[in-house]
N, C-alpha and C. Protein backbone atom coordinates (compact mmCIF):
# COMPACT_ATOMS: atom_id res chain seq x y z
N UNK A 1 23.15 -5.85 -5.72
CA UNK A 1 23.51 -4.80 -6.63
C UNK A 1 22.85 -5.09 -7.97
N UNK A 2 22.40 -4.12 -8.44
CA UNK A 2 21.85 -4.53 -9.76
C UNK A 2 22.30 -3.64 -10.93
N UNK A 3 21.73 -4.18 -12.11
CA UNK A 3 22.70 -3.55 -13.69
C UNK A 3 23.47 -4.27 -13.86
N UNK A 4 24.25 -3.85 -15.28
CA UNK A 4 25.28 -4.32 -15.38
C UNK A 4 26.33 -4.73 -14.74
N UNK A 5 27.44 -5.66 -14.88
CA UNK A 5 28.59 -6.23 -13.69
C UNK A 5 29.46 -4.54 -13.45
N UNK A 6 29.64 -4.73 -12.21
CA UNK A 6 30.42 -3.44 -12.12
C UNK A 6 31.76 -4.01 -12.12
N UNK A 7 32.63 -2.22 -12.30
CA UNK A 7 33.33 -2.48 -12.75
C UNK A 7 34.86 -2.59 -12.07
N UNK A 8 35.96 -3.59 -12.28
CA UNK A 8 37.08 -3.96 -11.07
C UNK A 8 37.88 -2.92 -11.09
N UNK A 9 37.93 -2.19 -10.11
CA UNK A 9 39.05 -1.58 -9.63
C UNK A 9 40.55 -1.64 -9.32
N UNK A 10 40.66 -2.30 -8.55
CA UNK A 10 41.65 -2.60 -7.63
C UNK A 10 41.98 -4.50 -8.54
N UNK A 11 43.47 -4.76 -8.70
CA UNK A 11 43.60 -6.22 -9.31
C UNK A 11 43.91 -6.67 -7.70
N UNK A 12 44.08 -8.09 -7.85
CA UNK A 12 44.33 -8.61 -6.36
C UNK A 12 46.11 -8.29 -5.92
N UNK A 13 46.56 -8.58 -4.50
CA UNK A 13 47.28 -8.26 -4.35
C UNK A 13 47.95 -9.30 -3.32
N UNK A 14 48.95 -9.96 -3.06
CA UNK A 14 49.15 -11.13 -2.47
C UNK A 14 49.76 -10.89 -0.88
N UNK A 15 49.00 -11.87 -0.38
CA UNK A 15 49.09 -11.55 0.89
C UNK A 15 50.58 -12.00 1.74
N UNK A 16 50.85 -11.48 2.62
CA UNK A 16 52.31 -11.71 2.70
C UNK A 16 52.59 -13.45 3.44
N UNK A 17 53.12 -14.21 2.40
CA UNK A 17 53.25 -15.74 3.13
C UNK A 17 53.28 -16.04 4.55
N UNK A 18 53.97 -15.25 5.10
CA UNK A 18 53.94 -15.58 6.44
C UNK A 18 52.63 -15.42 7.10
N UNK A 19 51.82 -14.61 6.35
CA UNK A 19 50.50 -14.50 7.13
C UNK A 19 49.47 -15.82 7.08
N UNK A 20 49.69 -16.29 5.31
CA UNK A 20 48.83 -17.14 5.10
C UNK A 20 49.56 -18.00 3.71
N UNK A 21 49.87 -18.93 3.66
CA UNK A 21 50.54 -20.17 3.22
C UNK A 21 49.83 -19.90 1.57
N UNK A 22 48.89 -19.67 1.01
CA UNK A 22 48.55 -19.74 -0.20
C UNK A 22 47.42 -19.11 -0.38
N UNK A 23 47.04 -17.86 0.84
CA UNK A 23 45.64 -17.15 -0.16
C UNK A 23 46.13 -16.20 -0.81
N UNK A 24 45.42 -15.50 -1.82
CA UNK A 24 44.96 -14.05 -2.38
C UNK A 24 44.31 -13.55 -1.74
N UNK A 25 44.38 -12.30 -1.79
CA UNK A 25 43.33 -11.76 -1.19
C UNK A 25 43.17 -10.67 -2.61
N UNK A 26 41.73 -10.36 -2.49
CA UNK A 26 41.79 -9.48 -3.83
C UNK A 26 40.62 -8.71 -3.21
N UNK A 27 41.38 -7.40 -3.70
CA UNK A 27 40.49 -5.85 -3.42
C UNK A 27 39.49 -6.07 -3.97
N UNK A 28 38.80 -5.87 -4.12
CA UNK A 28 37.46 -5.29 -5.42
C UNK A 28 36.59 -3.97 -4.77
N UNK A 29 36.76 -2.83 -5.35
CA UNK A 29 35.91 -1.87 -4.84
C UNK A 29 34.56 -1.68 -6.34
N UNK A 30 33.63 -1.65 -6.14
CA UNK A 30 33.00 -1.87 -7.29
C UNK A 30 31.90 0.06 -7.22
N UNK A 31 31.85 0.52 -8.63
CA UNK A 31 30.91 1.23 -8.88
C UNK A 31 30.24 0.98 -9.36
N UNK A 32 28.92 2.28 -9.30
CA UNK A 32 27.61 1.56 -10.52
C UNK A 32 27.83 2.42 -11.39
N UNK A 33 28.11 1.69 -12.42
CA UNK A 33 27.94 1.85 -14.32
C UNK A 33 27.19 3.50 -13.83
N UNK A 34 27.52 4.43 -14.81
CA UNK A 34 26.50 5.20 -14.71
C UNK A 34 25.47 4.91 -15.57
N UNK A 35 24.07 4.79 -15.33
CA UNK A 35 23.20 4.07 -16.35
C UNK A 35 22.08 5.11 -16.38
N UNK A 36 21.50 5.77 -17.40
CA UNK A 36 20.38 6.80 -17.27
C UNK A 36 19.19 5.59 -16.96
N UNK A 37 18.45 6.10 -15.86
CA UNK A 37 17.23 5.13 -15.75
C UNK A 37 16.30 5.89 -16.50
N UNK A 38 15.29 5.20 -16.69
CA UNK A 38 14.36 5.68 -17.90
C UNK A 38 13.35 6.30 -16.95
N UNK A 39 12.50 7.60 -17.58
CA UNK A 39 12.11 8.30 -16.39
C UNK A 39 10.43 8.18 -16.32
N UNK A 40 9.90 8.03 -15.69
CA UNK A 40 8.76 7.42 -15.09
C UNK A 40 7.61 8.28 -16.12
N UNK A 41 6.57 7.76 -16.31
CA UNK A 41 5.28 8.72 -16.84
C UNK A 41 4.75 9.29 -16.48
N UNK A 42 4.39 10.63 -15.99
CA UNK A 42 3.60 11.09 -15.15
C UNK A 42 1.81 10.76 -15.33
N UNK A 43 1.50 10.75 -16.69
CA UNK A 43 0.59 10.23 -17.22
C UNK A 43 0.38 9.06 -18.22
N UNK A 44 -0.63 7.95 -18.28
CA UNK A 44 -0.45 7.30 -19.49
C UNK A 44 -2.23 6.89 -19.81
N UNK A 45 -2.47 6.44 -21.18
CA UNK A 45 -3.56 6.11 -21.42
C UNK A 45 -4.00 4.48 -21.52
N UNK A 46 -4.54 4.27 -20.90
CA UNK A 46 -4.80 2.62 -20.71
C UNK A 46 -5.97 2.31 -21.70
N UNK A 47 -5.42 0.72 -22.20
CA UNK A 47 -6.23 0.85 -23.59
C UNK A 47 -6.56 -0.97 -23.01
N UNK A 48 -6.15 -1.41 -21.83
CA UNK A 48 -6.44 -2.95 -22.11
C UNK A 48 -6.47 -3.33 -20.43
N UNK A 49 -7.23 -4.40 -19.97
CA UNK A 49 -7.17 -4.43 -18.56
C UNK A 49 -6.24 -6.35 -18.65
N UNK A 50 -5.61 -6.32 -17.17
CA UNK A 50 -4.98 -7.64 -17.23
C UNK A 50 -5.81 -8.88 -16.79
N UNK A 51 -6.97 -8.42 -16.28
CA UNK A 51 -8.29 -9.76 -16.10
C UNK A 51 -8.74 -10.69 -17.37
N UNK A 52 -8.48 -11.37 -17.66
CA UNK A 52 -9.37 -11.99 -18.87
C UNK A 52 -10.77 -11.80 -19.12
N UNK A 53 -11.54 -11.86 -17.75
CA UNK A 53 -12.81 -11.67 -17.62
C UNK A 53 -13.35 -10.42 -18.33
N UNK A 54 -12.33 -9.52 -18.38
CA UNK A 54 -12.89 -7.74 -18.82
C UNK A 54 -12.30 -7.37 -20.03
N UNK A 55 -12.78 -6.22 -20.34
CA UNK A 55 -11.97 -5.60 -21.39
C UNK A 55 -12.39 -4.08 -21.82
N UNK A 56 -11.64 -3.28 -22.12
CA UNK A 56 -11.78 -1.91 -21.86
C UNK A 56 -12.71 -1.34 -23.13
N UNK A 57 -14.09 -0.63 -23.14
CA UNK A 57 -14.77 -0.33 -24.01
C UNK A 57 -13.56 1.39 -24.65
N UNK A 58 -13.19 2.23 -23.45
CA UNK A 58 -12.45 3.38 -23.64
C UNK A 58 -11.34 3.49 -22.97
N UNK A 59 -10.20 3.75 -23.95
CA UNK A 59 -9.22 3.88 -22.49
C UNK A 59 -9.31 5.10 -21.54
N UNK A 60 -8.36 5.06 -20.17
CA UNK A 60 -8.50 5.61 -19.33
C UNK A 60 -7.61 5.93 -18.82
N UNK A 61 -7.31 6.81 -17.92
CA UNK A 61 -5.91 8.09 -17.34
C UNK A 61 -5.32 7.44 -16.72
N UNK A 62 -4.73 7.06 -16.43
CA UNK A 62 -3.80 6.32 -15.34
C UNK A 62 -2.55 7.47 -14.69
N UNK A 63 -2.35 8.36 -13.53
CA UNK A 63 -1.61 9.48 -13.32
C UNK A 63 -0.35 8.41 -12.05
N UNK A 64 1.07 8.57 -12.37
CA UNK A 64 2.04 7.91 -11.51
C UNK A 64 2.45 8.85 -10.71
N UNK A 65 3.01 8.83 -9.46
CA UNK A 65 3.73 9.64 -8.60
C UNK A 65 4.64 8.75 -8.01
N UNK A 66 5.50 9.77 -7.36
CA UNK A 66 6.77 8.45 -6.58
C UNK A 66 6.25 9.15 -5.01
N UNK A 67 6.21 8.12 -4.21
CA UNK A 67 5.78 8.50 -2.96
C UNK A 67 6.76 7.61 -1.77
N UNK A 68 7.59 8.06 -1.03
CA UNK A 68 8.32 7.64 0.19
C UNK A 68 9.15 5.98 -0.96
N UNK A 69 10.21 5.97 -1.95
CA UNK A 69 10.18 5.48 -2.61
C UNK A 69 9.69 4.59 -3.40
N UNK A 70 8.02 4.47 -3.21
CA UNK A 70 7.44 3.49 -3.92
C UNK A 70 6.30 4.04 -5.18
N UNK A 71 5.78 3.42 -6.18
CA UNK A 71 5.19 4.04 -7.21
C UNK A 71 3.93 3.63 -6.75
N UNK A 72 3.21 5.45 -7.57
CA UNK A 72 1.84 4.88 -6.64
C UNK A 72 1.09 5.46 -8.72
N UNK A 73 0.51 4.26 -9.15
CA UNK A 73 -0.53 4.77 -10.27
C UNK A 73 -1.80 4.67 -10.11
N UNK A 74 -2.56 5.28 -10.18
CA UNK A 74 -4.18 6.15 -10.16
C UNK A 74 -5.13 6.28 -11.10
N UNK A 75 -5.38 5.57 -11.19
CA UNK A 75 -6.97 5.73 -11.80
C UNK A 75 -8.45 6.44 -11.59
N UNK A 76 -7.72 7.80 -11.66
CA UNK A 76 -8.72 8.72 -10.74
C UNK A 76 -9.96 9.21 -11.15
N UNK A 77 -10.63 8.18 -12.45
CA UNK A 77 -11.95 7.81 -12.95
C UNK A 77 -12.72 7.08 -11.63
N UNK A 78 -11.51 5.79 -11.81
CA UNK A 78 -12.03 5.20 -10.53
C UNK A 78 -12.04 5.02 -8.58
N UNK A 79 -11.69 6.12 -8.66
CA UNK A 79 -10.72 6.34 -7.33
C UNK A 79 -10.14 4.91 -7.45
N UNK A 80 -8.98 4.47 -7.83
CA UNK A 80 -8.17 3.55 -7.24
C UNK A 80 -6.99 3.56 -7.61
N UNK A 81 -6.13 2.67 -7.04
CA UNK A 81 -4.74 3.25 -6.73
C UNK A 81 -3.99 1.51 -6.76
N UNK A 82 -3.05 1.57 -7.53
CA UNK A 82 -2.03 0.36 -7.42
C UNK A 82 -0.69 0.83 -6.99
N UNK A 83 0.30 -0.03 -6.44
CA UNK A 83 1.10 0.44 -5.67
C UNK A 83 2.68 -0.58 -5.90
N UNK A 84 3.66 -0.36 -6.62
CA UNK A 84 4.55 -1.18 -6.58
C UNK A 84 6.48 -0.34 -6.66
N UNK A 85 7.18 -0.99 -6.81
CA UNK A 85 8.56 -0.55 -6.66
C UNK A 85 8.85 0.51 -7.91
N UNK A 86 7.76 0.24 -9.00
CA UNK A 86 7.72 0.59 -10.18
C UNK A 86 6.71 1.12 -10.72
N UNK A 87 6.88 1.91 -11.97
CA UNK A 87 5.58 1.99 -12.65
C UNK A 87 4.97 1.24 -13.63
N UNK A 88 5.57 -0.43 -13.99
CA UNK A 88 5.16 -1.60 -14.02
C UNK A 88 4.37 -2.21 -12.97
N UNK A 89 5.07 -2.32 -12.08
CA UNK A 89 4.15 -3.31 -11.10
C UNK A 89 2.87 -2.18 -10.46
N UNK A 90 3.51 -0.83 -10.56
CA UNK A 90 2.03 -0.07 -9.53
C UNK A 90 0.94 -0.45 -10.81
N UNK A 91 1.37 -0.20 -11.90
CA UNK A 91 0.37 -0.65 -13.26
C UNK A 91 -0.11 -1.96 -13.11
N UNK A 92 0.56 -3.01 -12.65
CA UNK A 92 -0.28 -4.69 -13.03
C UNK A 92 -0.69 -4.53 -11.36
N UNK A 93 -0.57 -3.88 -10.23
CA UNK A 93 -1.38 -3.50 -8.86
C UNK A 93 -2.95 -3.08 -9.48
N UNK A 94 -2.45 -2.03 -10.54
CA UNK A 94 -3.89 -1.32 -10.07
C UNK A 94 -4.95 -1.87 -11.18
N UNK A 95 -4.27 -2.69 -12.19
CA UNK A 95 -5.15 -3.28 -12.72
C UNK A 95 -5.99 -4.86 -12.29
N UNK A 96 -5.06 -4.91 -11.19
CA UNK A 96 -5.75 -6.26 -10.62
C UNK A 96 -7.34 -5.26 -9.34
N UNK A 97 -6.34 -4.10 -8.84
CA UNK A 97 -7.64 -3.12 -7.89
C UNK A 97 -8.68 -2.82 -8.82
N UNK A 98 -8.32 -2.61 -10.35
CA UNK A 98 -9.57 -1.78 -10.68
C UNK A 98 -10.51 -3.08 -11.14
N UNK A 99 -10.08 -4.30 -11.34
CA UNK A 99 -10.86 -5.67 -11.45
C UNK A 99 -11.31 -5.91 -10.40
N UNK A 100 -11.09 -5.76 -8.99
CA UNK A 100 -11.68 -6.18 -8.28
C UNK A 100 -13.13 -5.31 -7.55
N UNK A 101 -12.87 -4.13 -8.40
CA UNK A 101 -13.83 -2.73 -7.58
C UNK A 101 -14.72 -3.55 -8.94
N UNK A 102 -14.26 -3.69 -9.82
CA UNK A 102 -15.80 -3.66 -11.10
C UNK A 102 -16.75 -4.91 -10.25
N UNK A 103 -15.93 -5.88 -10.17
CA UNK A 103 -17.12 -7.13 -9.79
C UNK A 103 -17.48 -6.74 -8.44
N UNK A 104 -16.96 -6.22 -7.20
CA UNK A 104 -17.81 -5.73 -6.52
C UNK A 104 -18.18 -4.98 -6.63
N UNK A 105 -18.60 -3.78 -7.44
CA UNK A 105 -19.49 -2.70 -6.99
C UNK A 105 -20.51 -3.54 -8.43
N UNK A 106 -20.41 -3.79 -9.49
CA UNK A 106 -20.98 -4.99 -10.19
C UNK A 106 -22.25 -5.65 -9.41
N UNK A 107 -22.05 -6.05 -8.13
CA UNK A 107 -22.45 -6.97 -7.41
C UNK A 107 -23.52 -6.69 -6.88
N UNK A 108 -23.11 -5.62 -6.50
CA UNK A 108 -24.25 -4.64 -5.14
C UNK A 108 -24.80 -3.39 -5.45
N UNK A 109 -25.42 -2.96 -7.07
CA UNK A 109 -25.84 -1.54 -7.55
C UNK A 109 -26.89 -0.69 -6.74
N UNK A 110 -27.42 -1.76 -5.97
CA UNK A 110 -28.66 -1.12 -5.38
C UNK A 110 -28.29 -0.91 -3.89
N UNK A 111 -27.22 -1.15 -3.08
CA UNK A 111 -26.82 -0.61 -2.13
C UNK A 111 -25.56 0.11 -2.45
N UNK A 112 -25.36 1.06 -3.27
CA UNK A 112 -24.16 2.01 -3.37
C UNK A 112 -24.66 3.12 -3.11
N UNK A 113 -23.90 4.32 -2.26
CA UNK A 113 -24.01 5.52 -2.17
C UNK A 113 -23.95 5.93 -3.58
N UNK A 114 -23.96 7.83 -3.40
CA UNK A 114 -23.90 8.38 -4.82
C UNK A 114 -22.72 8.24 -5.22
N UNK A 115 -21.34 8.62 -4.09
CA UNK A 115 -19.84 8.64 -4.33
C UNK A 115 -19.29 6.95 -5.37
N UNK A 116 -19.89 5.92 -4.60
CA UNK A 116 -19.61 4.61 -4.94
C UNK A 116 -20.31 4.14 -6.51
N UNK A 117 -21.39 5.05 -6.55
CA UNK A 117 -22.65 4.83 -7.76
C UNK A 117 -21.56 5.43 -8.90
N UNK A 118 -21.77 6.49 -8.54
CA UNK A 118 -20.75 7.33 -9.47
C UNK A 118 -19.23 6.58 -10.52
N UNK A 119 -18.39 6.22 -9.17
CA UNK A 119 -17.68 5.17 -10.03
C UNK A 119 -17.58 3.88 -10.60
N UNK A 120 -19.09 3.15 -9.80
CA UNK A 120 -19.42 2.65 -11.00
C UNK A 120 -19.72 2.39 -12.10
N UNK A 121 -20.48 3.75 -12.65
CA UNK A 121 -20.82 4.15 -13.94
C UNK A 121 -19.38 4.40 -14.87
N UNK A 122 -18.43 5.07 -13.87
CA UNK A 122 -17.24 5.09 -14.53
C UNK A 122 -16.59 3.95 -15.25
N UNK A 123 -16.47 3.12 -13.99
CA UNK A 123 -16.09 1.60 -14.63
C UNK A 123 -16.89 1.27 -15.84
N UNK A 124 -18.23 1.03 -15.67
CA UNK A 124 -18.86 0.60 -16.91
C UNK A 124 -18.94 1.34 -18.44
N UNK A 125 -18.43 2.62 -17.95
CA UNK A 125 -17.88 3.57 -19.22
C UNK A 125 -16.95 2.94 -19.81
N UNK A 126 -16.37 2.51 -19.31
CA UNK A 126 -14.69 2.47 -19.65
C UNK A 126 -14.35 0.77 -19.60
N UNK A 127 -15.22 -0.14 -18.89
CA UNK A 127 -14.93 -1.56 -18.80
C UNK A 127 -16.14 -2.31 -19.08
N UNK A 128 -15.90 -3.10 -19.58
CA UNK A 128 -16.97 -4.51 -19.74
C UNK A 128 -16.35 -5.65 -19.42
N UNK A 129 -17.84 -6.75 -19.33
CA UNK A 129 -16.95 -8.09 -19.36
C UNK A 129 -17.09 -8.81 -20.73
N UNK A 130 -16.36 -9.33 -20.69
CA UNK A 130 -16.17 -10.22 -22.03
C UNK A 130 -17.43 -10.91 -22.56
């Protein structure tokens, strides 16, 4: 259960001696706090990457969706996609994906299609290395 401790309902209530020589037994029915969760971004602008190696010349779109309950954020400069419980972790996902597309497509300029060429130029719009 997570949040704050919920909260006790029911106090304990003693069990009848003959059943049991010295337990309690105690109810607890517990609810969740009502807590507004904070509501997701549909869009945000990325101004910094989490590689040390890189660093962002422009920031860039990053679009979140909630998909079969998991967060999916997009970087649809770069076709890529990070994926976590959150729109924290799909964020530190897709910044470790979009580090790993720069040094490989980085790697291999002269065997990329146009589709693959294409977002490389993107990357290099938008990323350098240090």
């Amino acid at each position: 259960m997570s949040g704050p401790v919920p909260q006790l309902i029911h106090e304990h209530e003693e069990l009848n001696r003959t059943q049991a020589s010295s337990a309690t037994l105690v109810v607890v029915d517990y609810l969740e706090p009502a807590v507004a969760k904070p509501e997701m971004p549909a869009e945000i602008q990325v101004g910094f990457v989490l590689d040390p190696r890189l660093r962002v010349r422009a920031p860039f779109s990053v679009h979140f969706r909630l998909d079969q309950g998991r967060v999916t954020g997009e970087a649809p400069a770069f076709k890529t996609v990070g994926i976590g419980t959150n729109a924290t972790e799909a964020l530190r996902d897709l910044h470790r994906a979009i580090a790993q597309r720069f040094f490989e497509l980085e790697a291999m300029p002269e065997q990329l299609g146009p589709d693959l060429d294409a977002v490389r130029s993107a990357l290099r719009s938008h990323i350098q290395r240090r």
